[in-house]
PDB file of N, CA and C in Angstrom:
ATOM      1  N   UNK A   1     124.257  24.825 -13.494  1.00  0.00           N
ATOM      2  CA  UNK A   1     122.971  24.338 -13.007  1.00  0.00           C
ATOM      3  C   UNK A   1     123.152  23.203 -12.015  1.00  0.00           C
ATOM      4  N   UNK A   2     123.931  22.532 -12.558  1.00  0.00           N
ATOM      5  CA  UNK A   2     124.230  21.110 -11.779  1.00  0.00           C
ATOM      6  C   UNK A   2     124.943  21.630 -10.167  1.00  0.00           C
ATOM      7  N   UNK A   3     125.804  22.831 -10.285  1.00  0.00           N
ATOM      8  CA  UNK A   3     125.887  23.013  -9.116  1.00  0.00           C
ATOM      9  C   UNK A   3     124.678  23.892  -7.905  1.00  0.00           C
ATOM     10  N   UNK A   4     123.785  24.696  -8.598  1.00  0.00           N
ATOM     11  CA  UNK A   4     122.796  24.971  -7.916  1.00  0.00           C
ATOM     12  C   UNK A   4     121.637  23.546  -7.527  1.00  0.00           C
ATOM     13  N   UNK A   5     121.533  22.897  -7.894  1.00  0.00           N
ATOM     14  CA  UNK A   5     121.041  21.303  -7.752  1.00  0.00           C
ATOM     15  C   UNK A   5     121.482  21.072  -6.357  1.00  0.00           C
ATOM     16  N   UNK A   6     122.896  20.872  -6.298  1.00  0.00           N
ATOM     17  CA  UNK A   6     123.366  20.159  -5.396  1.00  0.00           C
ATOM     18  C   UNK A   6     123.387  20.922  -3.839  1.00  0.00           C
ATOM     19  N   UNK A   7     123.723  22.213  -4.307  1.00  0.00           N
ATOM     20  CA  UNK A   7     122.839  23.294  -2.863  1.00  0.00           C
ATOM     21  C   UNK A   7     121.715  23.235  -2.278  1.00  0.00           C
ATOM     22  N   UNK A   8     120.599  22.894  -3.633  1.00  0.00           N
ATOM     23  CA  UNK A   8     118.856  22.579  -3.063  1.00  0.00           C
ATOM     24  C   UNK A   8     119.278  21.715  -2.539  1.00  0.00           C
ATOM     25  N   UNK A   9     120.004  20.374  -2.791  1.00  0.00           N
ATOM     26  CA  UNK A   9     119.979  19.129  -2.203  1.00  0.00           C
ATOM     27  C   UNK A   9     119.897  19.301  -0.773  1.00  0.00           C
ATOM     28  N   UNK A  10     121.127  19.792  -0.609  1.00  0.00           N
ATOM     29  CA  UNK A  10     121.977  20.110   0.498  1.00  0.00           C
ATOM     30  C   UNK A  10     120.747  20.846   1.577  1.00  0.00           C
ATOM     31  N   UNK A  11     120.188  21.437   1.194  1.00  0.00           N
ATOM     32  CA  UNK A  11     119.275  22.447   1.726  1.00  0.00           C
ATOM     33  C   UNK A  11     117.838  21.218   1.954  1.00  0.00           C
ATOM     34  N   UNK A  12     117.764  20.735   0.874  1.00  0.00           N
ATOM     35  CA  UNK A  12     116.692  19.262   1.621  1.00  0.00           C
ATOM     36  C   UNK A  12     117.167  18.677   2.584  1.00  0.00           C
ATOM     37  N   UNK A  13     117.893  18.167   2.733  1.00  0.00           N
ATOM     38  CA  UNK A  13     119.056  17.452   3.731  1.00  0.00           C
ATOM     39  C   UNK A  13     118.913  18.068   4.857  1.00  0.00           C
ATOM     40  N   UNK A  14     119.251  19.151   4.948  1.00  0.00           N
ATOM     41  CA  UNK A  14     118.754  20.145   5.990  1.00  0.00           C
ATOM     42  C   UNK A  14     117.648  19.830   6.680  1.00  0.00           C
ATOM     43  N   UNK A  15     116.840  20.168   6.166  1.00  0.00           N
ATOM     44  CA  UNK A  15     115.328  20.422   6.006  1.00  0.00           C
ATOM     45  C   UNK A  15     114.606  19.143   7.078  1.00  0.00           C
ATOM     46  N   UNK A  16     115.036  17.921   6.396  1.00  0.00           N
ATOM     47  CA  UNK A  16     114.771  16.598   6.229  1.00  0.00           C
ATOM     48  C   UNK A  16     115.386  16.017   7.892  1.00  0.00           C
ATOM     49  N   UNK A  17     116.033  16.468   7.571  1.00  0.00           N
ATOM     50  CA  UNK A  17     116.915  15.875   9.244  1.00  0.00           C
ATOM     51  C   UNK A  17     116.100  16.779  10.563  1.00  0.00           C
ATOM     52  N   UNK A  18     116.244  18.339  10.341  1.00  0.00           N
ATOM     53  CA  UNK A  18     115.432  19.182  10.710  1.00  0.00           C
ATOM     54  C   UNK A  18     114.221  18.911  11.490  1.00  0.00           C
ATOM     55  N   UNK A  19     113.428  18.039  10.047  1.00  0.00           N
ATOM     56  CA  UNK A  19     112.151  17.648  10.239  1.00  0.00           C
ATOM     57  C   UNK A  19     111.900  16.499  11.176  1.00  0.00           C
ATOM     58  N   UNK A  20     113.112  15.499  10.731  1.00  0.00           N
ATOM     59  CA  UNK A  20     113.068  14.292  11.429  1.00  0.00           C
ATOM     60  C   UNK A  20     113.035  14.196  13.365  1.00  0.00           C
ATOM     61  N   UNK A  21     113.886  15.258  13.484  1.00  0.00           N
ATOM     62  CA  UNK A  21     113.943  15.755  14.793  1.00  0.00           C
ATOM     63  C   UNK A  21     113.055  16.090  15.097  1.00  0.00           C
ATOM     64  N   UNK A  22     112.432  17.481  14.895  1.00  0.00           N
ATOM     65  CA  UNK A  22     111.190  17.648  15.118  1.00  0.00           C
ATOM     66  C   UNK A  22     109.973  16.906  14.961  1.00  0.00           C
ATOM     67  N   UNK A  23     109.984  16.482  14.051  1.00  0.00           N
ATOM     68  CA  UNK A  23     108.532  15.581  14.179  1.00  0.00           C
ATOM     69  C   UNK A  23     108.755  14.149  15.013  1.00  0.00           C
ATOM     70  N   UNK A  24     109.843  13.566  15.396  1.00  0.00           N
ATOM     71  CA  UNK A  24     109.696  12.704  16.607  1.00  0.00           C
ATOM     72  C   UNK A  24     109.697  13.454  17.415  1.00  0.00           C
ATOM     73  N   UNK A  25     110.162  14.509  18.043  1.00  0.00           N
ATOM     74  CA  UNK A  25     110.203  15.361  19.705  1.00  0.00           C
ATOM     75  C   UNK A  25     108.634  15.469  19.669  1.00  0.00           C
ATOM     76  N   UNK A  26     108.345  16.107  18.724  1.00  0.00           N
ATOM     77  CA  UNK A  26     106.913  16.835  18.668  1.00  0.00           C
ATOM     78  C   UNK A  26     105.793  15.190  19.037  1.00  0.00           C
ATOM     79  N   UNK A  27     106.323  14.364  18.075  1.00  0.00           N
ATOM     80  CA  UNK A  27     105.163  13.069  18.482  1.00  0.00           C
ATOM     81  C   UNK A  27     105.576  12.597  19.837  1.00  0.00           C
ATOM     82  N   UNK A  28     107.050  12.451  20.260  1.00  0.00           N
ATOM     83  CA  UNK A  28     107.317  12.515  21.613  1.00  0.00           C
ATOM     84  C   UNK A  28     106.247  13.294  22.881  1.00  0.00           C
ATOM     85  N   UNK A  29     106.400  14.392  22.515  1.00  0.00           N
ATOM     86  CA  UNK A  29     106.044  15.434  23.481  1.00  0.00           C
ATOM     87  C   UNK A  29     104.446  14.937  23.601  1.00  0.00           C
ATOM     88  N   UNK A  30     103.410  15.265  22.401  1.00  0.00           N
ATOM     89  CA  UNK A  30     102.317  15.135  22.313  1.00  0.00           C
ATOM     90  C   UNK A  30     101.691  13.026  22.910  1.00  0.00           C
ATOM     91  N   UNK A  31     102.529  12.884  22.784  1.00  0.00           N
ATOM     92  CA  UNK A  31     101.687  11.486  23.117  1.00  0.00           C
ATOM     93  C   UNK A  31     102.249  11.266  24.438  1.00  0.00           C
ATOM     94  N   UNK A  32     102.943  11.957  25.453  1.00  0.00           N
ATOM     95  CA  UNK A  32     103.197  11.412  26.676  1.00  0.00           C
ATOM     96  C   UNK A  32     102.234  11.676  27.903  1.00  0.00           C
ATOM     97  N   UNK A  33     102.188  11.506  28.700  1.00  0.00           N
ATOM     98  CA  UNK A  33     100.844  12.016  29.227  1.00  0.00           C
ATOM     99  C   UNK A  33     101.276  13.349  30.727  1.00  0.00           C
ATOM    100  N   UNK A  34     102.376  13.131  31.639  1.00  0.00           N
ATOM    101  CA  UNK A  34     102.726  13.847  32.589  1.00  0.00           C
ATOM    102  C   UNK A  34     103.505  14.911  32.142  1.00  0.00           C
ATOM    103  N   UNK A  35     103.855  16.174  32.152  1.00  0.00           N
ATOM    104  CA  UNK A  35     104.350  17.175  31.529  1.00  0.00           C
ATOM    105  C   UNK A  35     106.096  16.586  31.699  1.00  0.00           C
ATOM    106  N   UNK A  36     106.742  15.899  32.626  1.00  0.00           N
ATOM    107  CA  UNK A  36     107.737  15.230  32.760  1.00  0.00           C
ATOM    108  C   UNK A  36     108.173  14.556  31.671  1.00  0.00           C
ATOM    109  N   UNK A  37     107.052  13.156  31.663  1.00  0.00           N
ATOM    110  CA  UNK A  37     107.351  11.904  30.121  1.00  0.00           C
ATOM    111  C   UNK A  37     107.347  12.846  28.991  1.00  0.00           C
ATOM    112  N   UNK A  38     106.531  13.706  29.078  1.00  0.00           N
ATOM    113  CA  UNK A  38     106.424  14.226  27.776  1.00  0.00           C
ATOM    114  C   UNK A  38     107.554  15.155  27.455  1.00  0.00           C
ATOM    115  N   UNK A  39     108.245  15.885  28.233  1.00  0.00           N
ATOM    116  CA  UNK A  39     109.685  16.292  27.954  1.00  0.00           C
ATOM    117  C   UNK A  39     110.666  14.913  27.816  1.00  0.00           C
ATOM    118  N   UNK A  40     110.604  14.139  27.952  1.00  0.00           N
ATOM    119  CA  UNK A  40     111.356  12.914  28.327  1.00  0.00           C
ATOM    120  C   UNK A  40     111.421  12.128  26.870  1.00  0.00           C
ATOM    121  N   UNK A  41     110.388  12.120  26.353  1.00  0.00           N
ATOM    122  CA  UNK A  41     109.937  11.678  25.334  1.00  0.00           C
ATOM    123  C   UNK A  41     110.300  12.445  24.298  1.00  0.00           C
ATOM    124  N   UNK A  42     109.776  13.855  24.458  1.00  0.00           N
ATOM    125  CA  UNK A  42     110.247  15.154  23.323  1.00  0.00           C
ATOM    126  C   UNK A  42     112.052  14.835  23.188  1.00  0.00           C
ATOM    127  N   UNK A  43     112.648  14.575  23.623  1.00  0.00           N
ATOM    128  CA  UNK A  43     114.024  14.416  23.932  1.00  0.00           C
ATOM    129  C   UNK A  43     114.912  13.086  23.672  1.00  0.00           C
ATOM    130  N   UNK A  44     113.966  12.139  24.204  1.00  0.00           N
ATOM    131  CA  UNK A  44     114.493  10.521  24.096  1.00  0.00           C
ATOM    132  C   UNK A  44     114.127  10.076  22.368  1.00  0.00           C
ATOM    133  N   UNK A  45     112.478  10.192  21.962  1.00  0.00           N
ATOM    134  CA  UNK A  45     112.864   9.604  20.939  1.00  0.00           C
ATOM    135  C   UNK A  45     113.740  10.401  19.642  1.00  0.00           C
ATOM    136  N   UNK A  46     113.594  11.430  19.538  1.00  0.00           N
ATOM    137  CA  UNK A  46     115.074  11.703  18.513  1.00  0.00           C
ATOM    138  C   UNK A  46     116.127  11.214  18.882  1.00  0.00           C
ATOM    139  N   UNK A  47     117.051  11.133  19.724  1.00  0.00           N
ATOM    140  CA  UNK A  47     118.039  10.503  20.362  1.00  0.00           C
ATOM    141  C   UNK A  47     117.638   9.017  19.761  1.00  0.00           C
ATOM    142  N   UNK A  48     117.122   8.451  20.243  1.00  0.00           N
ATOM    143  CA  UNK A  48     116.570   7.172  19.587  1.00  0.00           C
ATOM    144  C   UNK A  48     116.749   6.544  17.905  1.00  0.00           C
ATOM    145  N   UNK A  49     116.176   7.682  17.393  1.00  0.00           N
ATOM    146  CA  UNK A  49     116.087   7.638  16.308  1.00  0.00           C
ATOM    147  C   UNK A  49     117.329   8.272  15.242  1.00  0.00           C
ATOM    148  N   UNK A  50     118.296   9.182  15.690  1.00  0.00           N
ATOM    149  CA  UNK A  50     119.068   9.164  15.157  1.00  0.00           C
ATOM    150  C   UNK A  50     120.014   8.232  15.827  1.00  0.00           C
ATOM    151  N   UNK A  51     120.314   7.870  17.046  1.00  0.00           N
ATOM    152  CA  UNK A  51     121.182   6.550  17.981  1.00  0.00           C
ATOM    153  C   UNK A  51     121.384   5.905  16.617  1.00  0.00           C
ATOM    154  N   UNK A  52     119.817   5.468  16.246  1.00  0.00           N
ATOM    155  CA  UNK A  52     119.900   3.756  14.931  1.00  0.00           C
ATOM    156  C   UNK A  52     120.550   4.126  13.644  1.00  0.00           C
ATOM    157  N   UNK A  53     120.121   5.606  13.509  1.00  0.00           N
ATOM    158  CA  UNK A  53     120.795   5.961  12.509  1.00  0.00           C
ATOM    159  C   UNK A  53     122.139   5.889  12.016  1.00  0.00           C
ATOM    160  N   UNK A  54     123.069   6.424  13.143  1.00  0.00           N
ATOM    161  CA  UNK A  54     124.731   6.852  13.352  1.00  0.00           C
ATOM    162  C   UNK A  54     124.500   5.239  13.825  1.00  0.00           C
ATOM    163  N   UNK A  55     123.909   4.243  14.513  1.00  0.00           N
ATOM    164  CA  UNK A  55     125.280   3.177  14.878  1.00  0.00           C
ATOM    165  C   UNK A  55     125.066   2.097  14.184  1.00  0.00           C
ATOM    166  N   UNK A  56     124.198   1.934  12.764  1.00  0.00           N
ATOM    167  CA  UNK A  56     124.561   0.533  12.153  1.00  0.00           C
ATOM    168  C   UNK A  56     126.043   1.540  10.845  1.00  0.00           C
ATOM    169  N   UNK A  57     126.722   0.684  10.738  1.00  0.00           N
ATOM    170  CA  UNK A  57     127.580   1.559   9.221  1.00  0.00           C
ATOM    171  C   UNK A  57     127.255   0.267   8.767  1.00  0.00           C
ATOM    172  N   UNK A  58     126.961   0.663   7.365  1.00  0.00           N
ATOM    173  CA  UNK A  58     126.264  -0.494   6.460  1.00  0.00           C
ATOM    174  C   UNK A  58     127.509  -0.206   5.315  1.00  0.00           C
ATOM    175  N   UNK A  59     128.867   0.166   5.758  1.00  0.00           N
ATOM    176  CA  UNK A  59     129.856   0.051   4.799  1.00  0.00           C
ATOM    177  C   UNK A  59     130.354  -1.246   3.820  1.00  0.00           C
ATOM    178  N   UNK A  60     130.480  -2.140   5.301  1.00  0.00           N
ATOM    179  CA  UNK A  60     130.986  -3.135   5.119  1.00  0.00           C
ATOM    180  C   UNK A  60     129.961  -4.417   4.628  1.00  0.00           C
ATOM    181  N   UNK A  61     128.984  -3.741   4.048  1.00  0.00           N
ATOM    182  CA  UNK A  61     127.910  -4.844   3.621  1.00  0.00           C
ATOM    183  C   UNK A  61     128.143  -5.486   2.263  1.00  0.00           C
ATOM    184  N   UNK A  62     129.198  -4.801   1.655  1.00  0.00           N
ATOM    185  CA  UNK A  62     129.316  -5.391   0.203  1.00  0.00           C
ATOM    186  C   UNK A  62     128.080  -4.777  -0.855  1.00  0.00           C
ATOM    187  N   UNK A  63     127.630  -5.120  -1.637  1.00  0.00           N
ATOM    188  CA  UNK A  63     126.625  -5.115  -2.749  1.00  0.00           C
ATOM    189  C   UNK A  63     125.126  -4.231  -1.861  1.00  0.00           C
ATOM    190  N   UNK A  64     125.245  -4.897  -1.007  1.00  0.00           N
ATOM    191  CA  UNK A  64     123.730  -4.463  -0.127  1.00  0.00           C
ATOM    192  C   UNK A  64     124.221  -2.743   0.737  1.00  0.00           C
ATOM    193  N   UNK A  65     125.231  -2.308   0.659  1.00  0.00           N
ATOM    194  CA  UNK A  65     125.733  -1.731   1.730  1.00  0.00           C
ATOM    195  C   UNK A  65     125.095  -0.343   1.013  1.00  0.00           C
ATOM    196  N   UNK A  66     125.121   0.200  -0.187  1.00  0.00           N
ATOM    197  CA  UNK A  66     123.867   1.375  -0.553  1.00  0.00           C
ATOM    198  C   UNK A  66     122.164   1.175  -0.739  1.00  0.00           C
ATOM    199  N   UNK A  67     121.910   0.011  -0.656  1.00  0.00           N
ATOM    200  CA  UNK A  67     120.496   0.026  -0.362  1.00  0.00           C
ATOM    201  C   UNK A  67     120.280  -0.278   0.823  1.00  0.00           C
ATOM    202  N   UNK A  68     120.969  -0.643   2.002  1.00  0.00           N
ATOM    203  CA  UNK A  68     119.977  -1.168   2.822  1.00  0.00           C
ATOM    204  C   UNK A  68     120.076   0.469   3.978  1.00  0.00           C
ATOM    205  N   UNK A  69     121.147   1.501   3.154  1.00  0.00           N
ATOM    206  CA  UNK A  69     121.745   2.885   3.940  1.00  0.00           C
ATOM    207  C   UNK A  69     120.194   3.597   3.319  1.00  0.00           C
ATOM    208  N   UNK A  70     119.917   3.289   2.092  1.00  0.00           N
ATOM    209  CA  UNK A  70     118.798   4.130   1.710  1.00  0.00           C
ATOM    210  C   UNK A  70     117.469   3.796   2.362  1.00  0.00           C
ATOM    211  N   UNK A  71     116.960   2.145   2.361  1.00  0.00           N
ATOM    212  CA  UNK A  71     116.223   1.573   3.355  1.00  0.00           C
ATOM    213  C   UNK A  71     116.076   2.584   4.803  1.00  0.00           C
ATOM    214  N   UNK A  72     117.422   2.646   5.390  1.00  0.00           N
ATOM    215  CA  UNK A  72     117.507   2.990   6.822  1.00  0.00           C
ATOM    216  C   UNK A  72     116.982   4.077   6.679  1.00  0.00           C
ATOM    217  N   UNK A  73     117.440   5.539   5.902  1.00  0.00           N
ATOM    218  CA  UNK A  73     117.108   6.566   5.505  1.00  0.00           C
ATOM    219  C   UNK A  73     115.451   7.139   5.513  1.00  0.00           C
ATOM    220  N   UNK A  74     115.114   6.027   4.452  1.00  0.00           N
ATOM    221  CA  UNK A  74     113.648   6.137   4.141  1.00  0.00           C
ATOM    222  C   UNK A  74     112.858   5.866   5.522  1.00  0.00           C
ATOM    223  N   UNK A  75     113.295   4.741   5.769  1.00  0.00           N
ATOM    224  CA  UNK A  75     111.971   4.236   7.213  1.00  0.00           C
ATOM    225  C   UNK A  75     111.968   5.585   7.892  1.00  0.00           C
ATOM    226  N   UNK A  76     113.524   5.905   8.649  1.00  0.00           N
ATOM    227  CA  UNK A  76     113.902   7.265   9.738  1.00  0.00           C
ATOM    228  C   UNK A  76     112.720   8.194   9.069  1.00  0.00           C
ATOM    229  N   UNK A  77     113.063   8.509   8.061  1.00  0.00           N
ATOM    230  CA  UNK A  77     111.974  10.165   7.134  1.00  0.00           C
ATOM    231  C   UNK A  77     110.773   9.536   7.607  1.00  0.00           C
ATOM    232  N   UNK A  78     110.422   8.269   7.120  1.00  0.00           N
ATOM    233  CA  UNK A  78     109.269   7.724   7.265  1.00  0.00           C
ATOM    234  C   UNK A  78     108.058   7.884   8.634  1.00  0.00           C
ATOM    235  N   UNK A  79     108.838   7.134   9.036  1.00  0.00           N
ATOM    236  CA  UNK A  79     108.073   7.170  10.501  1.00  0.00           C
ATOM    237  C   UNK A  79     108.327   8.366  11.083  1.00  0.00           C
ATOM    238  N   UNK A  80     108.943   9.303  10.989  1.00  0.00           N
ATOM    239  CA  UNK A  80     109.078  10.634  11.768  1.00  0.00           C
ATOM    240  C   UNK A  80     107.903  11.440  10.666  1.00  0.00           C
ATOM    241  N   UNK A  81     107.644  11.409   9.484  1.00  0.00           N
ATOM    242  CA  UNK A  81     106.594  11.683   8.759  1.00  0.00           C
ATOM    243  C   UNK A  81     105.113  10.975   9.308  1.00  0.00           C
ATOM    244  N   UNK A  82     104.967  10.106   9.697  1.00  0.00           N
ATOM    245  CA  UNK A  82     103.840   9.308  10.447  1.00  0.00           C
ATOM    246  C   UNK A  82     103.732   9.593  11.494  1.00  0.00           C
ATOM    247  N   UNK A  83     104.673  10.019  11.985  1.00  0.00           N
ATOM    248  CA  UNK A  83     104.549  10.403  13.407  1.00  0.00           C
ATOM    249  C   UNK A  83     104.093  11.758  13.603  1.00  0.00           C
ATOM    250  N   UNK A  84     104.478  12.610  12.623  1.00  0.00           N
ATOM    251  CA  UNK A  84     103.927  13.950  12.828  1.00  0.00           C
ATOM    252  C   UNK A  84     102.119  13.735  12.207  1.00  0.00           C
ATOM    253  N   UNK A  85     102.116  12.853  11.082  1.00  0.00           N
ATOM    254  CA  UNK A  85     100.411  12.653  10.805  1.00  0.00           C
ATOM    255  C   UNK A  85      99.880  12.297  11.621  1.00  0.00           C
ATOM    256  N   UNK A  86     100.307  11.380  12.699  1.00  0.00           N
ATOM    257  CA  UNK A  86      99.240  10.691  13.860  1.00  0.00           C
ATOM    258  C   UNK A  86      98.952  11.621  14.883  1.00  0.00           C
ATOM    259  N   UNK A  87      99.855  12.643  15.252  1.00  0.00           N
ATOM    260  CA  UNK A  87      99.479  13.295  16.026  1.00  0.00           C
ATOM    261  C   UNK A  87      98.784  14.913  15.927  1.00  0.00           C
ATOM    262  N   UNK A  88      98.676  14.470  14.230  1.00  0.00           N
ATOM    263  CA  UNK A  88      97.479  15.460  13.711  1.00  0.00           C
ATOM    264  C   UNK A  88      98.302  17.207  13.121  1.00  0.00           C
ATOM    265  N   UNK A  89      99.178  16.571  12.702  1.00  0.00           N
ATOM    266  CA  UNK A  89     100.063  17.110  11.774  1.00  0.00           C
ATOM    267  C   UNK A  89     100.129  16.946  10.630  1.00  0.00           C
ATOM    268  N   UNK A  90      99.488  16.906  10.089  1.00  0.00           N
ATOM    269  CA  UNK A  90      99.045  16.196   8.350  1.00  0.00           C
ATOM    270  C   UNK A  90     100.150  16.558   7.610  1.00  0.00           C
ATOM    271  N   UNK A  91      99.644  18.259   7.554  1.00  0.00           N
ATOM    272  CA  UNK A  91     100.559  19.122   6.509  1.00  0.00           C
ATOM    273  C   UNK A  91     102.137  18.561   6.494  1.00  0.00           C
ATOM    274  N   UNK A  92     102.415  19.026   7.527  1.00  0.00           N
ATOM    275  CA  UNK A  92     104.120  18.826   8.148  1.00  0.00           C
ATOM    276  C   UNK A  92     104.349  17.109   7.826  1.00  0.00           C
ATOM    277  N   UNK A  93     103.407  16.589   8.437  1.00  0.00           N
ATOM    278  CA  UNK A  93     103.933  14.866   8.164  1.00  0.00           C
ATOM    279  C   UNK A  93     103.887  14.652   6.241  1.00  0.00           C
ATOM    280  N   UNK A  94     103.160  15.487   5.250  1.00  0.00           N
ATOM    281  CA  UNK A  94     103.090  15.067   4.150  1.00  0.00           C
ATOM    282  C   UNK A  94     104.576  15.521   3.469  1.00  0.00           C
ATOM    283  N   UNK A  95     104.472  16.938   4.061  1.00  0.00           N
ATOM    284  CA  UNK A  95     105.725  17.762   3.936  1.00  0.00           C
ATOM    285  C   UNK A  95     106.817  17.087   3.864  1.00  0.00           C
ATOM    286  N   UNK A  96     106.914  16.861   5.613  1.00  0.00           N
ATOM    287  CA  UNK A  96     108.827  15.769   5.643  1.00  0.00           C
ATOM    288  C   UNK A  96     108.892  14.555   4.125  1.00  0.00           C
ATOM    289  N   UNK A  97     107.760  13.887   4.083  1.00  0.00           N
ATOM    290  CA  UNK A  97     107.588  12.463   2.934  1.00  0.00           C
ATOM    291  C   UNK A  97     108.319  13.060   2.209  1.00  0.00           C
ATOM    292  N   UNK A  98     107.604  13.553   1.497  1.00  0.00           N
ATOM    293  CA  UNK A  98     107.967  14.525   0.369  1.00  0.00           C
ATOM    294  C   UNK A  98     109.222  15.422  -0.061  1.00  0.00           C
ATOM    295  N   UNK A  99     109.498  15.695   0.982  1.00  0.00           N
ATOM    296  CA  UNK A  99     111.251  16.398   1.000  1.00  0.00           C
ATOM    297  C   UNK A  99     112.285  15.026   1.322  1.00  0.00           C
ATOM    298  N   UNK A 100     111.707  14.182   1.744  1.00  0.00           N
ATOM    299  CA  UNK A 100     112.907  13.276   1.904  1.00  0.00           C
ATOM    300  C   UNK A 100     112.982  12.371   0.722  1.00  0.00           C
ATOM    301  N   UNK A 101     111.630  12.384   0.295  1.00  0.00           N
ATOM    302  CA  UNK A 101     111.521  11.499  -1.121  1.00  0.00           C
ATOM    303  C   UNK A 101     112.198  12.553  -2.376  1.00  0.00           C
ATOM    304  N   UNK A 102     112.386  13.645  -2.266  1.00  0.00           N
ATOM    305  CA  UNK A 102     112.843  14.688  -3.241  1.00  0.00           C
ATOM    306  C   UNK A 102     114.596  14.332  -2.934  1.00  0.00           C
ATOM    307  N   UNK A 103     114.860  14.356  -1.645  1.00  0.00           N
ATOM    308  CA  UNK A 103     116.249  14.638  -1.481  1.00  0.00           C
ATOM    309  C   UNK A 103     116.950  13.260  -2.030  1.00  0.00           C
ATOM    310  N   UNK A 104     116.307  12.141  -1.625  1.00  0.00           N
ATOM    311  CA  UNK A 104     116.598  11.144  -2.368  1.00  0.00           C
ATOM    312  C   UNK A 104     117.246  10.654  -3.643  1.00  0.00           C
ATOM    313  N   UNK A 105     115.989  11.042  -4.012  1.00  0.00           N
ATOM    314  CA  UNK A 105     115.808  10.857  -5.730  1.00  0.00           C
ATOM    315  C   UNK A 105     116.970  11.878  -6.461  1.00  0.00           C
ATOM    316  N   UNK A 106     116.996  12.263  -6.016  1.00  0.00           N
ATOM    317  CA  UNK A 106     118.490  14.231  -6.685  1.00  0.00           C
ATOM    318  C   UNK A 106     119.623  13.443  -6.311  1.00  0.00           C
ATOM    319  N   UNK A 107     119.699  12.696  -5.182  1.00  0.00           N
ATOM    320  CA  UNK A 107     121.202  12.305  -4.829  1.00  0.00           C
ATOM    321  C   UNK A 107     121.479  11.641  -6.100  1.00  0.00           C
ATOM    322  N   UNK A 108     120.855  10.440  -6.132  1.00  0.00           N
ATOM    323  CA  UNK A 108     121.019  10.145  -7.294  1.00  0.00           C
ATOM    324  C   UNK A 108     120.582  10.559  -8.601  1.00  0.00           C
ATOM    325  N   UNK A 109     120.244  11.070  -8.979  1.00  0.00           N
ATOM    326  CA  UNK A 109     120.354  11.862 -10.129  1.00  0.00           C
ATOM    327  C   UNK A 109     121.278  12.405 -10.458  1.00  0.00           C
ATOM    328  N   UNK A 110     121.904  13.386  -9.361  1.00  0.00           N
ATOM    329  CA  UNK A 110     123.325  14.205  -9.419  1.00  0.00           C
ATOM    330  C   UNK A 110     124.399  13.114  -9.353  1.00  0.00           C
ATOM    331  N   UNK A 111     124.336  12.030  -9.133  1.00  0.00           N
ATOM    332  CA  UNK A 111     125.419  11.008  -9.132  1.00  0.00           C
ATOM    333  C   UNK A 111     126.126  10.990  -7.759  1.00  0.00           C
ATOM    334  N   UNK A 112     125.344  11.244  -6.521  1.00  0.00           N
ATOM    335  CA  UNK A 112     125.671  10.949  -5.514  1.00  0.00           C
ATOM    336  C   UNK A 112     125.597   9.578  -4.790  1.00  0.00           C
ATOM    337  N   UNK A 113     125.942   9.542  -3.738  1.00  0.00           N
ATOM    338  CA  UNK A 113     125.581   8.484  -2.733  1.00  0.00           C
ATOM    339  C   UNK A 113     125.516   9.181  -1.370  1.00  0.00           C
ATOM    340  N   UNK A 114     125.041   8.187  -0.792  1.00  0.00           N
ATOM    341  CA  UNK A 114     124.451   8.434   0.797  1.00  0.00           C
ATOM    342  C   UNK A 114     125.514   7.939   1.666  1.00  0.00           C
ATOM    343  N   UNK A 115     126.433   6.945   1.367  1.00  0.00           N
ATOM    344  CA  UNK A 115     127.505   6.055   2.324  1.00  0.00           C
ATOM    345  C   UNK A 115     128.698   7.429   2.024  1.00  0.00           C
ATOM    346  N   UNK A 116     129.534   7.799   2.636  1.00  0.00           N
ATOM    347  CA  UNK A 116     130.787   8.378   2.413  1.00  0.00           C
ATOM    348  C   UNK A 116     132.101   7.468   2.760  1.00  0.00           C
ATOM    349  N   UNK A 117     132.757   7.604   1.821  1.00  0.00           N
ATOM    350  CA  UNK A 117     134.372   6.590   2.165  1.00  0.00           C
ATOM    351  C   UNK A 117     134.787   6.911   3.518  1.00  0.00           C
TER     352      UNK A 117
END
């Protein structure tokens, strides 16, 4: 069982990152105004948003270095979840919350972590 667990995980993870992309391109795209910015935007803020992701390593933080990776985690799901609600994506923005708050919670449960050695 414990190993079918860790496949869903894996498959949230997916999902979740998936989403994260898409729902910034998509709030990208939709809030720019010239068909140009708005490819520009569809494109820049994921880049953006995973950029912050990949360049803090919160390895070397000591004690703080798995919460402040889960912090980072959550906001990213977060606001790419807000971002798909503001631009009138409800479903999809409740959706991503929700799968990233699932994928979360299993890591640890299954006795994972989010930092890798």
């Amino acid at each position: 069982m414990s190993e079918i667990l860790k496949w869903f995980n894996l498959s949230l993870r997916w999902l979740m990152e998936a989403g994260i992309v898409a729902g910034l391109g998509y709030w990208g795209y939709e809030t720019g105004g010239s068909t140009v910015i708005k490819i520009m935007l569809a494109i820049g803020v994921p880049v953006v948003g995973f950029g912050f992701w990949g360049f803090v390593d919160f390895r070397n933080m000591g004690k703080m270095s798995k919460p402040m990776r889960l912090l980072q985690e959550l906001v990213i799901s977060g606001l790419a979840a807000v971002a798909l609600y503001s631009v009138g994506q409800h479903f999809f923005g409740w959706a991503l919350g929700l799968i990233s708050i699932i994928y979360h919670i299993l890591v640890y449960v299954l006795g994972g972590t989010l930092l890798k050695s």
